[in-house]
PDB file of N, CA and C in Angstrom:
ATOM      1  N   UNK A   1       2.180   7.074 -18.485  1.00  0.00           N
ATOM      2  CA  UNK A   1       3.312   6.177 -18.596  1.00  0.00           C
ATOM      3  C   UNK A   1       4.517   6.848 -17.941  1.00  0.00           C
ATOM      4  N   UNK A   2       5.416   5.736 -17.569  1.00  0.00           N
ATOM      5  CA  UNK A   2       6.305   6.388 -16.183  1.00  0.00           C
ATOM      6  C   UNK A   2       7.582   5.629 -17.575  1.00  0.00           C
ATOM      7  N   UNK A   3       8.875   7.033 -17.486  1.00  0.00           N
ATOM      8  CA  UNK A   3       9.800   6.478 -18.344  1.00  0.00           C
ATOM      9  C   UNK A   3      11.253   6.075 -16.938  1.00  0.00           C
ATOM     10  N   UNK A   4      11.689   5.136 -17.292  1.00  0.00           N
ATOM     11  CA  UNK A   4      13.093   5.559 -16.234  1.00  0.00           C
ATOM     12  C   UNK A   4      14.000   4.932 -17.159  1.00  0.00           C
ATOM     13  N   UNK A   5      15.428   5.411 -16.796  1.00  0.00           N
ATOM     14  CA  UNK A   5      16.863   5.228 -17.433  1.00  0.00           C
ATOM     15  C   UNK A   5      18.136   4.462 -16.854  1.00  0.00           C
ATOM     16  N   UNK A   6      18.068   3.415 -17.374  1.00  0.00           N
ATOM     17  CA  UNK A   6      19.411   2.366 -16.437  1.00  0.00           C
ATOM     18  C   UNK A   6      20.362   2.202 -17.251  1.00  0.00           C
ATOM     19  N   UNK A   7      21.448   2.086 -16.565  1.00  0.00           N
ATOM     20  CA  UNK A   7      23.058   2.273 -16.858  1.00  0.00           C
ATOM     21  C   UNK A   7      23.679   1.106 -17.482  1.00  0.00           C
ATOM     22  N   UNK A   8      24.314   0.763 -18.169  1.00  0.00           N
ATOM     23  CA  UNK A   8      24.726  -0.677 -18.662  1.00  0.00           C
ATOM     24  C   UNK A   8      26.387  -0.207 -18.336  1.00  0.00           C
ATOM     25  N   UNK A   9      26.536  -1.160 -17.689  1.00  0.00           N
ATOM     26  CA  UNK A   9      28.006  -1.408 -17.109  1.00  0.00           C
ATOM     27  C   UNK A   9      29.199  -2.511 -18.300  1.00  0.00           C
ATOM     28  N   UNK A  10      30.584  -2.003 -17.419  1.00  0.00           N
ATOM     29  CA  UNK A  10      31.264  -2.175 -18.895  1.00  0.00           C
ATOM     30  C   UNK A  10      31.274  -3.564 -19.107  1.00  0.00           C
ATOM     31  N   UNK A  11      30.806  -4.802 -18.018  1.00  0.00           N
ATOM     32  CA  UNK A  11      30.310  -6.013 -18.386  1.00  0.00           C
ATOM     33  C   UNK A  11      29.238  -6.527 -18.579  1.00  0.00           C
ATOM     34  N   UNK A  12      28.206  -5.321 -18.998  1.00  0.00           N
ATOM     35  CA  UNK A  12      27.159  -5.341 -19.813  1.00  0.00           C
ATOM     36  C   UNK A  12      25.966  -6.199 -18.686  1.00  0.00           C
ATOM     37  N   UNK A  13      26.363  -5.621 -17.522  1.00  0.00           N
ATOM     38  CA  UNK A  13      25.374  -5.688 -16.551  1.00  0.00           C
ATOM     39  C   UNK A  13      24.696  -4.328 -16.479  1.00  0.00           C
ATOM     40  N   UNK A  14      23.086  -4.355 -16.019  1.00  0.00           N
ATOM     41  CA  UNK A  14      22.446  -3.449 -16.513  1.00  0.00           C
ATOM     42  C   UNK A  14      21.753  -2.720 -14.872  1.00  0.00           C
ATOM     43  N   UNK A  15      22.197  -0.958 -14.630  1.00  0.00           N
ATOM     44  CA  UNK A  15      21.599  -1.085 -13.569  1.00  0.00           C
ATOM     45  C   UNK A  15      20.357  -0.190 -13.469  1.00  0.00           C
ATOM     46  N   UNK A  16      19.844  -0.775 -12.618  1.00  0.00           N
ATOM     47  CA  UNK A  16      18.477  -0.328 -12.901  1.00  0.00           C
ATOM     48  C   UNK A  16      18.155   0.933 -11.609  1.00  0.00           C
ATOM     49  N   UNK A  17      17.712   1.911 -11.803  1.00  0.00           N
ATOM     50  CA  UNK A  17      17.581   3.058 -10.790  1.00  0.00           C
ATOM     51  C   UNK A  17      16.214   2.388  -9.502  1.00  0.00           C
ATOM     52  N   UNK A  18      16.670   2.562  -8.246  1.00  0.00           N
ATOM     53  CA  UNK A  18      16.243   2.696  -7.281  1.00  0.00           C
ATOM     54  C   UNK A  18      14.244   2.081  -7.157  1.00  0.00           C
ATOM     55  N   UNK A  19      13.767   3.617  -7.889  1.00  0.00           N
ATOM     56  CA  UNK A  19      12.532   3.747  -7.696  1.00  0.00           C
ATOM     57  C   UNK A  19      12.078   2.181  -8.574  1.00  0.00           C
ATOM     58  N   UNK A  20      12.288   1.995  -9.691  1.00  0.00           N
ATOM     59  CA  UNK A  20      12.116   1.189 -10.580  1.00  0.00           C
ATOM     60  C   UNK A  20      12.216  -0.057 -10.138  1.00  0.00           C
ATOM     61  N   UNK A  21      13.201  -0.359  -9.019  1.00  0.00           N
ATOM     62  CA  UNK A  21      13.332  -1.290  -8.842  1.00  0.00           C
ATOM     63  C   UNK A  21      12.227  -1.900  -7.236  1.00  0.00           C
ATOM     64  N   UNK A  22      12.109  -0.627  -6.628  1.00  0.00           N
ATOM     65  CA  UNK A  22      11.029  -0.394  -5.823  1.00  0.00           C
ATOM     66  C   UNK A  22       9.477  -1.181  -6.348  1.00  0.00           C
ATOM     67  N   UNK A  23       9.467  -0.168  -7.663  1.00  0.00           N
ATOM     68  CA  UNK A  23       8.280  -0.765  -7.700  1.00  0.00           C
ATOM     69  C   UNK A  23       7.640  -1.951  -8.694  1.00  0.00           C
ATOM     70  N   UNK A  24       8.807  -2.783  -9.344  1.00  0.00           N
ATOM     71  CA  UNK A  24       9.200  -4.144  -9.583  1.00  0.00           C
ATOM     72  C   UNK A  24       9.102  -5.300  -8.745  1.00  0.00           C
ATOM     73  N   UNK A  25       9.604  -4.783  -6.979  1.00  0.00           N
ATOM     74  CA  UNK A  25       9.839  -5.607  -5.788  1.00  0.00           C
ATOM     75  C   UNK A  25      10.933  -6.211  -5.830  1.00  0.00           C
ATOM     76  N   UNK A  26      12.178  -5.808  -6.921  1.00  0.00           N
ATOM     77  CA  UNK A  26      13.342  -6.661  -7.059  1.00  0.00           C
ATOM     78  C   UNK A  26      14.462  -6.188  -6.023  1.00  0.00           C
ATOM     79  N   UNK A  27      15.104  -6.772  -5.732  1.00  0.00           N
ATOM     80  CA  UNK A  27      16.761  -5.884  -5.397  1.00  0.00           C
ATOM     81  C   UNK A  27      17.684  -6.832  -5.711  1.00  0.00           C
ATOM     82  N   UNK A  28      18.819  -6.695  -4.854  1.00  0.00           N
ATOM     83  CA  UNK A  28      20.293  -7.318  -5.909  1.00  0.00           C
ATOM     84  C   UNK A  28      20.402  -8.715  -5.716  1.00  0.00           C
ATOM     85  N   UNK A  29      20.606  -9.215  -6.868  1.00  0.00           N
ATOM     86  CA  UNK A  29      20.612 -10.517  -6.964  1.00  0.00           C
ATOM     87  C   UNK A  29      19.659 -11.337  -7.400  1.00  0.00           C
ATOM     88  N   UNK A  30      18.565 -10.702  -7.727  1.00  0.00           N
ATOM     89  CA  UNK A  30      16.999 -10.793  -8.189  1.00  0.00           C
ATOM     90  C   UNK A  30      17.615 -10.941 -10.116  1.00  0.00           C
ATOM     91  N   UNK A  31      16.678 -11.872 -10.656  1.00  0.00           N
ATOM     92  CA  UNK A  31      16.834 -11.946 -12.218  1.00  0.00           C
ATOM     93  C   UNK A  31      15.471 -10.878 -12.609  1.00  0.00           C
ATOM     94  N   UNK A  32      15.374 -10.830 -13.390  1.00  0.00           N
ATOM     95  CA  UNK A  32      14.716  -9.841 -14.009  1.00  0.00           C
ATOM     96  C   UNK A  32      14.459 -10.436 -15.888  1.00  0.00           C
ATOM     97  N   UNK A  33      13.519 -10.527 -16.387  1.00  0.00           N
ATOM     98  CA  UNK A  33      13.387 -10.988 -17.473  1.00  0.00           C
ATOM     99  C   UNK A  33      13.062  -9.890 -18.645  1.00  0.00           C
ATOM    100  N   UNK A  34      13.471  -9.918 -20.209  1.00  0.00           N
ATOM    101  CA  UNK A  34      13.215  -8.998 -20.845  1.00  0.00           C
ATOM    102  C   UNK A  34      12.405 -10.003 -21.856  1.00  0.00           C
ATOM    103  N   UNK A  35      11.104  -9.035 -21.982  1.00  0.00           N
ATOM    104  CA  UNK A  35      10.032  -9.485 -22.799  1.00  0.00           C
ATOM    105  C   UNK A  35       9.795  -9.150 -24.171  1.00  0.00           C
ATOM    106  N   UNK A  36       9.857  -9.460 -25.564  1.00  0.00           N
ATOM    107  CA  UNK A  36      10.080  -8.917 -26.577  1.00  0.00           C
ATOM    108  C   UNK A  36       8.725  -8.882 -27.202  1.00  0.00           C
ATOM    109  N   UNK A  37       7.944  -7.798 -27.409  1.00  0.00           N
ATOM    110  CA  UNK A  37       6.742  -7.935 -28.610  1.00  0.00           C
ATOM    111  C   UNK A  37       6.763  -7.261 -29.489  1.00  0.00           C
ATOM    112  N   UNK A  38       5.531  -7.062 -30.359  1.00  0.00           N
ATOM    113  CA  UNK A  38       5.161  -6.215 -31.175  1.00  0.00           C
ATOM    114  C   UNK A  38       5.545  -4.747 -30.989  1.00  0.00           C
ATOM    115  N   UNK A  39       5.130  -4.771 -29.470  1.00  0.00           N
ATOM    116  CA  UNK A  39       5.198  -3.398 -28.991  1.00  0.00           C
ATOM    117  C   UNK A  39       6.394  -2.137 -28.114  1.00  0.00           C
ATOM    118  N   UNK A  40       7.536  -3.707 -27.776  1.00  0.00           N
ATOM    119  CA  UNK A  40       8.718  -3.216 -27.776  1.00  0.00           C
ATOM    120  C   UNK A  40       9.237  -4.217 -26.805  1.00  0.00           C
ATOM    121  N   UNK A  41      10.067  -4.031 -25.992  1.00  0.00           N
ATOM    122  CA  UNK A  41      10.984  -4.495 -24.886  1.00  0.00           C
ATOM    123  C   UNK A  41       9.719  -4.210 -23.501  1.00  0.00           C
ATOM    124  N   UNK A  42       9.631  -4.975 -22.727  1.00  0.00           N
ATOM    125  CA  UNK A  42       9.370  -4.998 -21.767  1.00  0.00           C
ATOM    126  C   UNK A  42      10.364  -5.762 -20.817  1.00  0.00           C
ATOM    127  N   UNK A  43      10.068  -5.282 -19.490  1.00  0.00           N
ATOM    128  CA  UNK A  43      11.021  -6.296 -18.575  1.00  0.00           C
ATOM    129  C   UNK A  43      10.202  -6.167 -17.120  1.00  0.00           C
ATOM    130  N   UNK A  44      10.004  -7.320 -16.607  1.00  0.00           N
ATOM    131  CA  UNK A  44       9.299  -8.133 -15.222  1.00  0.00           C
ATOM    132  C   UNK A  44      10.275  -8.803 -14.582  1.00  0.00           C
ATOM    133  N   UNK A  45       9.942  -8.528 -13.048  1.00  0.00           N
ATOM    134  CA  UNK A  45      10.780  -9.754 -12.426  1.00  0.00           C
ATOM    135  C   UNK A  45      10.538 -10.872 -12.973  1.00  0.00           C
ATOM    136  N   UNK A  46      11.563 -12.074 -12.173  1.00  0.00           N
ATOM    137  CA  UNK A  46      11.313 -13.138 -12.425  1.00  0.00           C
ATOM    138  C   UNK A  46      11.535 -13.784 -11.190  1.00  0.00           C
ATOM    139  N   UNK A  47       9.851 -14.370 -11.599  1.00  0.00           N
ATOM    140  CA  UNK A  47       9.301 -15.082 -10.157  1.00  0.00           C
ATOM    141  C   UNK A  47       9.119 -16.708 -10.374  1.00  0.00           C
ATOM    142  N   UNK A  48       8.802 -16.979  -9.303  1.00  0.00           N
ATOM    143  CA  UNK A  48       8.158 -18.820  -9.395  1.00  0.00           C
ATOM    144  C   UNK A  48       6.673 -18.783  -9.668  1.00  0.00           C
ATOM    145  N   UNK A  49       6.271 -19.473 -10.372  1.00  0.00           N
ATOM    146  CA  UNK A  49       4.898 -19.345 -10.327  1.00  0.00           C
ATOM    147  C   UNK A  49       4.153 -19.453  -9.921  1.00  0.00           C
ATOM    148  N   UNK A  50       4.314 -20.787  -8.644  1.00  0.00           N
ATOM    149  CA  UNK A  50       3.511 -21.356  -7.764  1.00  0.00           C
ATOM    150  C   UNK A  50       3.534 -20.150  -6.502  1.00  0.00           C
ATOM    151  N   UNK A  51       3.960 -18.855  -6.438  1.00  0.00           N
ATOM    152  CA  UNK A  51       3.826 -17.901  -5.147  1.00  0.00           C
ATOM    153  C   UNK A  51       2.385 -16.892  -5.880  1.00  0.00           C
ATOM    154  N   UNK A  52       1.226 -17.238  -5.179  1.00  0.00           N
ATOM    155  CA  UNK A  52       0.294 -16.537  -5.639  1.00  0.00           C
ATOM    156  C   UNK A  52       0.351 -14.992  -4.769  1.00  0.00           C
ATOM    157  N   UNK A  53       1.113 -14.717  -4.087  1.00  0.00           N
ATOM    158  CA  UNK A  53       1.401 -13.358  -3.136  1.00  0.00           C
ATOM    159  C   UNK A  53       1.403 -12.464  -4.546  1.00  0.00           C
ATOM    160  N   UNK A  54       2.866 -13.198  -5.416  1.00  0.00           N
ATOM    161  CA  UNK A  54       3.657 -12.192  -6.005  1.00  0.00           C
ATOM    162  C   UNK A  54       2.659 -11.591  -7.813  1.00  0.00           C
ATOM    163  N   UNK A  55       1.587 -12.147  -7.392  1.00  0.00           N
ATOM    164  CA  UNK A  55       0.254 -11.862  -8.727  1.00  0.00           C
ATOM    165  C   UNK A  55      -0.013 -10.187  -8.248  1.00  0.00           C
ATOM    166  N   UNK A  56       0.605  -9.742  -7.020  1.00  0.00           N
ATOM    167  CA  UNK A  56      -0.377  -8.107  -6.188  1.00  0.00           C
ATOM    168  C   UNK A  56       1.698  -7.706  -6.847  1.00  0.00           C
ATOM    169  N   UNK A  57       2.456  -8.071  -7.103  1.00  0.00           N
ATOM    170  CA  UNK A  57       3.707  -7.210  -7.226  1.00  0.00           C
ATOM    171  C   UNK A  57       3.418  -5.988  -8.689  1.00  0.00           C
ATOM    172  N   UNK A  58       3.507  -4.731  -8.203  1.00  0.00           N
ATOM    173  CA  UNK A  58       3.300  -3.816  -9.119  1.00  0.00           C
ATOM    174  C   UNK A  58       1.580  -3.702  -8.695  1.00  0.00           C
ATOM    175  N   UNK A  59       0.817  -4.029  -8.009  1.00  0.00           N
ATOM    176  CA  UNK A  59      -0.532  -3.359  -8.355  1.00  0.00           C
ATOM    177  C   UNK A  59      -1.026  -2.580  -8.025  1.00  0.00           C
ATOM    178  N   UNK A  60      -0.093  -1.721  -6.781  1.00  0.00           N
ATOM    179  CA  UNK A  60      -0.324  -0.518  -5.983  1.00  0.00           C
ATOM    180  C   UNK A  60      -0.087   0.893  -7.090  1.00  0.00           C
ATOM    181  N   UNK A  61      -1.317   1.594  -7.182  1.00  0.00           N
ATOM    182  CA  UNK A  61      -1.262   2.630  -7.894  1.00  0.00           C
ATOM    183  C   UNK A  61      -0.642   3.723  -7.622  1.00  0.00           C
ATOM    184  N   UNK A  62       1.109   3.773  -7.687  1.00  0.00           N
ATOM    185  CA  UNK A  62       1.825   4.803  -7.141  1.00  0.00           C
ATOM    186  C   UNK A  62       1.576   5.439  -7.958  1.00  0.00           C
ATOM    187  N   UNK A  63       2.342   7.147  -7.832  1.00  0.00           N
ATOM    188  CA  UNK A  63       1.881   8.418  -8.557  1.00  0.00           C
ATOM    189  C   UNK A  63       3.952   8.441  -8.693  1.00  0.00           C
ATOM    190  N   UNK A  64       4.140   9.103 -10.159  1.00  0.00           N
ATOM    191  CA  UNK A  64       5.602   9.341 -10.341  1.00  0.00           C
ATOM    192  C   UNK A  64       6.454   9.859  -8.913  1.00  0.00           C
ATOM    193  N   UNK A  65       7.099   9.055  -9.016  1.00  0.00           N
ATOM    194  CA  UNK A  65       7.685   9.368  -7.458  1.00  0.00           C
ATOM    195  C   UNK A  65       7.529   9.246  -5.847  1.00  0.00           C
ATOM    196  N   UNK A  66       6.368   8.253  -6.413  1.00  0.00           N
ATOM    197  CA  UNK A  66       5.793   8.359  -4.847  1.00  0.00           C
ATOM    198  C   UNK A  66       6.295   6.489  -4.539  1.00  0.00           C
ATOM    199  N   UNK A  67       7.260   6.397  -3.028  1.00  0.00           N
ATOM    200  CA  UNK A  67       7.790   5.065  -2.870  1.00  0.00           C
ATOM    201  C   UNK A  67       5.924   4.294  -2.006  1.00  0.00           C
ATOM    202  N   UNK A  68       6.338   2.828  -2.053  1.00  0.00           N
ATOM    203  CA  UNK A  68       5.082   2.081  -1.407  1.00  0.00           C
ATOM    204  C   UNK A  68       5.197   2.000  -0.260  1.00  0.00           C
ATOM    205  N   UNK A  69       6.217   2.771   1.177  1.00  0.00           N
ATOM    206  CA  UNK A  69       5.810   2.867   2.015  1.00  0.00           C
ATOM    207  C   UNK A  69       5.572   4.359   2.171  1.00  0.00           C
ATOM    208  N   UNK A  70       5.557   5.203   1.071  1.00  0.00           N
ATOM    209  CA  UNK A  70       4.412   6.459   0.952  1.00  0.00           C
ATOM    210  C   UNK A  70       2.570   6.441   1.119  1.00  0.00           C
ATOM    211  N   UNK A  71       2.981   5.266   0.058  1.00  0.00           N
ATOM    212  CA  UNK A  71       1.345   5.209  -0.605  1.00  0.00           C
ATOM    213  C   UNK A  71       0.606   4.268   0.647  1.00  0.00           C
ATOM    214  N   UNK A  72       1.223   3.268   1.608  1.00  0.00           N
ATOM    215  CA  UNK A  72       0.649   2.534   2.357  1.00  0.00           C
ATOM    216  C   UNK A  72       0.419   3.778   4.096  1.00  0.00           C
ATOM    217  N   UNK A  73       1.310   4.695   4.123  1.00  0.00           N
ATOM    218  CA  UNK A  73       1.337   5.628   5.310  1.00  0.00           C
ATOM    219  C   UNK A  73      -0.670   6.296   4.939  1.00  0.00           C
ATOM    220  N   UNK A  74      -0.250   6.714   3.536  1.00  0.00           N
ATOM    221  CA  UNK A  74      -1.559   7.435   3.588  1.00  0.00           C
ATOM    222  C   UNK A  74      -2.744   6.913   3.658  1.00  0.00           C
ATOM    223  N   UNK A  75      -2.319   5.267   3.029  1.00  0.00           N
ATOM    224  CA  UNK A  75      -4.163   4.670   3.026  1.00  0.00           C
ATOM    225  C   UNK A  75      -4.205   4.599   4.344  1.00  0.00           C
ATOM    226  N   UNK A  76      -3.039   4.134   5.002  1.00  0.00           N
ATOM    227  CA  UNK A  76      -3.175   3.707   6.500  1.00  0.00           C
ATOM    228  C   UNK A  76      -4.085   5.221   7.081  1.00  0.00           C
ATOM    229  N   UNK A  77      -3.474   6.133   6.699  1.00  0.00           N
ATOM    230  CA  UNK A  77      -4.109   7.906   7.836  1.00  0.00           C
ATOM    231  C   UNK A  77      -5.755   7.850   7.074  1.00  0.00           C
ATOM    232  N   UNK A  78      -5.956   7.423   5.715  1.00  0.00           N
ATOM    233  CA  UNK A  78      -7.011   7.626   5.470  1.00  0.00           C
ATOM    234  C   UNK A  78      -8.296   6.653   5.982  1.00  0.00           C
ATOM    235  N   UNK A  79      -7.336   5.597   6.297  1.00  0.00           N
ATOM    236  CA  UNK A  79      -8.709   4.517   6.922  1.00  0.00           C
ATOM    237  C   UNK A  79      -8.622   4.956   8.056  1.00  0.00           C
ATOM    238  N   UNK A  80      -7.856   5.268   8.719  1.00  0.00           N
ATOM    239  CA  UNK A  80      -7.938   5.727  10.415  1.00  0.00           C
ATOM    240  C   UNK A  80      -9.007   7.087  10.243  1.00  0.00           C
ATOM    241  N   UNK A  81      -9.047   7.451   9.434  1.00  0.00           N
ATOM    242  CA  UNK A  81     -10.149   8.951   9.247  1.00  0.00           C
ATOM    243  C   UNK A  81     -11.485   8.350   9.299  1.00  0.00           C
ATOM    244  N   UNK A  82     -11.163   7.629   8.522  1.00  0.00           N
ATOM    245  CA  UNK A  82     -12.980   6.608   7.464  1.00  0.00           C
ATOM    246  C   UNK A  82     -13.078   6.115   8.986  1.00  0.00           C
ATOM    247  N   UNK A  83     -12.797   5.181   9.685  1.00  0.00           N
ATOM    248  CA  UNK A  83     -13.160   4.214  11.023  1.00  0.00           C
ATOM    249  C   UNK A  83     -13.476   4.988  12.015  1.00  0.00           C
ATOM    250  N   UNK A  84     -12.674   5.510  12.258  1.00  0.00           N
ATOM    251  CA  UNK A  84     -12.699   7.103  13.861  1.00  0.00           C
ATOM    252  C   UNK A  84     -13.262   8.239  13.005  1.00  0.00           C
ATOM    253  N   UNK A  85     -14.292   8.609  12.425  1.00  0.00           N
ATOM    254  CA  UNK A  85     -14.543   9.762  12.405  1.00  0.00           C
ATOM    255  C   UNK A  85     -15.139  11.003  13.712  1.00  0.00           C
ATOM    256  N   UNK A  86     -15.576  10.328  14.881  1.00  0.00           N
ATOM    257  CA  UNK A  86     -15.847  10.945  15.431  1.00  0.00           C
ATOM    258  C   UNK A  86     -14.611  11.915  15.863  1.00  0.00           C
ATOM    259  N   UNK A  87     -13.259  10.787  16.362  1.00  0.00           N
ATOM    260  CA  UNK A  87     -12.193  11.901  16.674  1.00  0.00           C
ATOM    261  C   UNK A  87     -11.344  13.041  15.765  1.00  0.00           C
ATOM    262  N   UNK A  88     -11.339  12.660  14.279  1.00  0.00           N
ATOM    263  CA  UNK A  88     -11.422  13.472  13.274  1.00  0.00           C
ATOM    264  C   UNK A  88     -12.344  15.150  13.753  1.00  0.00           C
ATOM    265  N   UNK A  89     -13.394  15.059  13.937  1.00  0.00           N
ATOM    266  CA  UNK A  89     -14.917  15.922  14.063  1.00  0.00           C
ATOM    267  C   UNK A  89     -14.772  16.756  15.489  1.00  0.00           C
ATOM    268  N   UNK A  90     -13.896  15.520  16.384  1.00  0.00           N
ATOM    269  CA  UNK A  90     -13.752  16.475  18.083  1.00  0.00           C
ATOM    270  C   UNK A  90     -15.234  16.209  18.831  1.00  0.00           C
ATOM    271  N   UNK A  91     -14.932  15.438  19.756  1.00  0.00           N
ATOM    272  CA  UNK A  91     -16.062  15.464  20.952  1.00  0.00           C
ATOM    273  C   UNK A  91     -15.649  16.361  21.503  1.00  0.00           C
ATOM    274  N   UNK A  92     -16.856  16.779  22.507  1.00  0.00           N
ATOM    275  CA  UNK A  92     -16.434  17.503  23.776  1.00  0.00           C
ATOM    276  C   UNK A  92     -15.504  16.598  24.606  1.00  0.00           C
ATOM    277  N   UNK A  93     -15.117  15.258  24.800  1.00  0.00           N
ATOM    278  CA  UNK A  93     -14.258  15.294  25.942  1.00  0.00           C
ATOM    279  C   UNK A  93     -12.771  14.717  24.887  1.00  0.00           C
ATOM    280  N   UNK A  94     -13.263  15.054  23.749  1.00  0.00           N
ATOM    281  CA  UNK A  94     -11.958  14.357  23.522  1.00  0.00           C
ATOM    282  C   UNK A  94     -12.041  13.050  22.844  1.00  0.00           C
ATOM    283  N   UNK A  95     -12.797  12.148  23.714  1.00  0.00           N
ATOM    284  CA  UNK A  95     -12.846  10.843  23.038  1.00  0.00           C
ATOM    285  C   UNK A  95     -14.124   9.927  22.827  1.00  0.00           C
ATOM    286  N   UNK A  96     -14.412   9.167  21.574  1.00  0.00           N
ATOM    287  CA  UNK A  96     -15.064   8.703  21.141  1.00  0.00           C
ATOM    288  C   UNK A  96     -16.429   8.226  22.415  1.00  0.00           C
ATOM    289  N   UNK A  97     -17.663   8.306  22.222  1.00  0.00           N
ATOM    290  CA  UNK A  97     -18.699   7.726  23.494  1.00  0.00           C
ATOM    291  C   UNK A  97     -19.256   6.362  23.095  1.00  0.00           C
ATOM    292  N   UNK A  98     -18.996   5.357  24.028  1.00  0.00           N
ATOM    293  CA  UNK A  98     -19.566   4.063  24.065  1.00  0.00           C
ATOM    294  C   UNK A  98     -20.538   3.814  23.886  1.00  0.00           C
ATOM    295  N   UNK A  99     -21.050   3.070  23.354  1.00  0.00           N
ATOM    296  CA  UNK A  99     -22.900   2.561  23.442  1.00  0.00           C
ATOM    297  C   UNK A  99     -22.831   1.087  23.780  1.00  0.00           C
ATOM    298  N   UNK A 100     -23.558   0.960  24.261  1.00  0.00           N
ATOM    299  CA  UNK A 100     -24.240  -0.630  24.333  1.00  0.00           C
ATOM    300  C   UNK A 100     -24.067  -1.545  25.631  1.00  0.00           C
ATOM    301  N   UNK A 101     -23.867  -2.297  26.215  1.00  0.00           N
ATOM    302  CA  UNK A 101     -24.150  -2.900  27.701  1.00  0.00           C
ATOM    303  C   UNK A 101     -22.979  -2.794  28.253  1.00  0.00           C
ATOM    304  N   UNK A 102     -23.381  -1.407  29.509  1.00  0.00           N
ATOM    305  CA  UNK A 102     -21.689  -1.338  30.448  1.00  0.00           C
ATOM    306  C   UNK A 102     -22.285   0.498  30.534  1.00  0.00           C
ATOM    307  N   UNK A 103     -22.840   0.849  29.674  1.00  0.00           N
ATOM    308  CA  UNK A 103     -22.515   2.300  29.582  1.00  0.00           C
ATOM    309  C   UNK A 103     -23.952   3.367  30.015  1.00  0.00           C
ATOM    310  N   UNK A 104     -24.648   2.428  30.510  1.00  0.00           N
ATOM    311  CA  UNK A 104     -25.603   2.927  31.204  1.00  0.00           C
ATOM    312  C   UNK A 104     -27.096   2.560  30.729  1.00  0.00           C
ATOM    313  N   UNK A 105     -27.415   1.787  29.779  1.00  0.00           N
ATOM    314  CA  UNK A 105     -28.204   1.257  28.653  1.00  0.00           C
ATOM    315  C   UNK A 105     -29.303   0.900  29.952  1.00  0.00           C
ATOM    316  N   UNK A 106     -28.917  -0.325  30.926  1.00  0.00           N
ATOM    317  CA  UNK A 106     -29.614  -1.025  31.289  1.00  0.00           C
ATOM    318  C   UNK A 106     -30.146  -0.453  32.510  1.00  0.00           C
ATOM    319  N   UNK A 107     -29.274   0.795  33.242  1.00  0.00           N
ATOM    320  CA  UNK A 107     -30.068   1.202  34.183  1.00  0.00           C
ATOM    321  C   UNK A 107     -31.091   2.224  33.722  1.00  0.00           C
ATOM    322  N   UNK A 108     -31.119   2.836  32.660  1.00  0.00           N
ATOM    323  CA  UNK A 108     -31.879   3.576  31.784  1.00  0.00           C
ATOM    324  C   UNK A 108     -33.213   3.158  31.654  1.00  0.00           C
ATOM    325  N   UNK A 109     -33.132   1.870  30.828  1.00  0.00           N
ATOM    326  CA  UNK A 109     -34.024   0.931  31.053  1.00  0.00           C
ATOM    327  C   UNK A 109     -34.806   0.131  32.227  1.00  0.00           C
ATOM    328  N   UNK A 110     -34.212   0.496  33.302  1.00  0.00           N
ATOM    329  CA  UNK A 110     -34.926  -0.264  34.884  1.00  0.00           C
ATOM    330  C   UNK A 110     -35.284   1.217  35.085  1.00  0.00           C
ATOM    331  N   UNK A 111     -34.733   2.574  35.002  1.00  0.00           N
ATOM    332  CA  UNK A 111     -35.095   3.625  35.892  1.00  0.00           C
ATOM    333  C   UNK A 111     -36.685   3.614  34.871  1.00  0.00           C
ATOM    334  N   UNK A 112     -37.071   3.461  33.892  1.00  0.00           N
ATOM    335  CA  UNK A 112     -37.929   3.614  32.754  1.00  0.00           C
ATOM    336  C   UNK A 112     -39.165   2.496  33.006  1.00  0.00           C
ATOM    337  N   UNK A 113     -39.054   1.897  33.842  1.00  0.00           N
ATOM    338  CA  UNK A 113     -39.336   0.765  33.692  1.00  0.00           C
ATOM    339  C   UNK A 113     -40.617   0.534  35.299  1.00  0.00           C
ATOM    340  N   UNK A 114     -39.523   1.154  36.256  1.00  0.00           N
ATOM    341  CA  UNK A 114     -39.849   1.339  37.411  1.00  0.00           C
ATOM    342  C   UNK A 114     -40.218   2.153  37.891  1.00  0.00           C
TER     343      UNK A 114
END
């Protein structure tokens, strides 16, 4: 559980720190709703309901401190690893080798043939 601390201003507007608000998806001028249960105060943006986008707001598994164009840089370097592994590994020339019709397949096949 991630704790953060916002400021209540002397007209009892409430401000909310940076990261928090990062990873809410709110910024200024955005309402924000406070939820009351059993279990205490909660507070969620406040959205329309009919935007099915905003069902993924909050579902990115940041780590304390880490912003979402952190966490999207790395999946991004890590799928570029997973897809290109060959250039990860290093060919001899450097770059990835072609297969399939263009790259010598078919004269292979006529020199084999003939």
């Amino acid at each position: 559980m991630q704790t953060f601390t916002a400021t209540i201003g002397c007209e009892g507007e409430i401000i909310l720190p940076p990261e928090l608000c990062e990873r809410l998806g709110v910024g200024q001028g955005d309402e924000i709703e406070f939820v009351l249960d059993d279990q205490g105060v909660h507070l969620r943006p406040k959205r329309q309901e009919d935007n099915p986008f905003l069902a993924w707001v909050g579902a990115i598994p940041l780590t304390d401190g880490e912003t979402t164009e952190q966490w999207l840089r790395e999946t991004r370097h890590e799928r570029r690893r997973t897809l290109h592994p060959a250039k990860r590994a290093g060919s001899a020339s450097g770059q990835s080798q072609r297969i399939g019709p263009g790259t010598g397949d078919r004269e292979r096949q006529l020199a084999a043939s003939g």
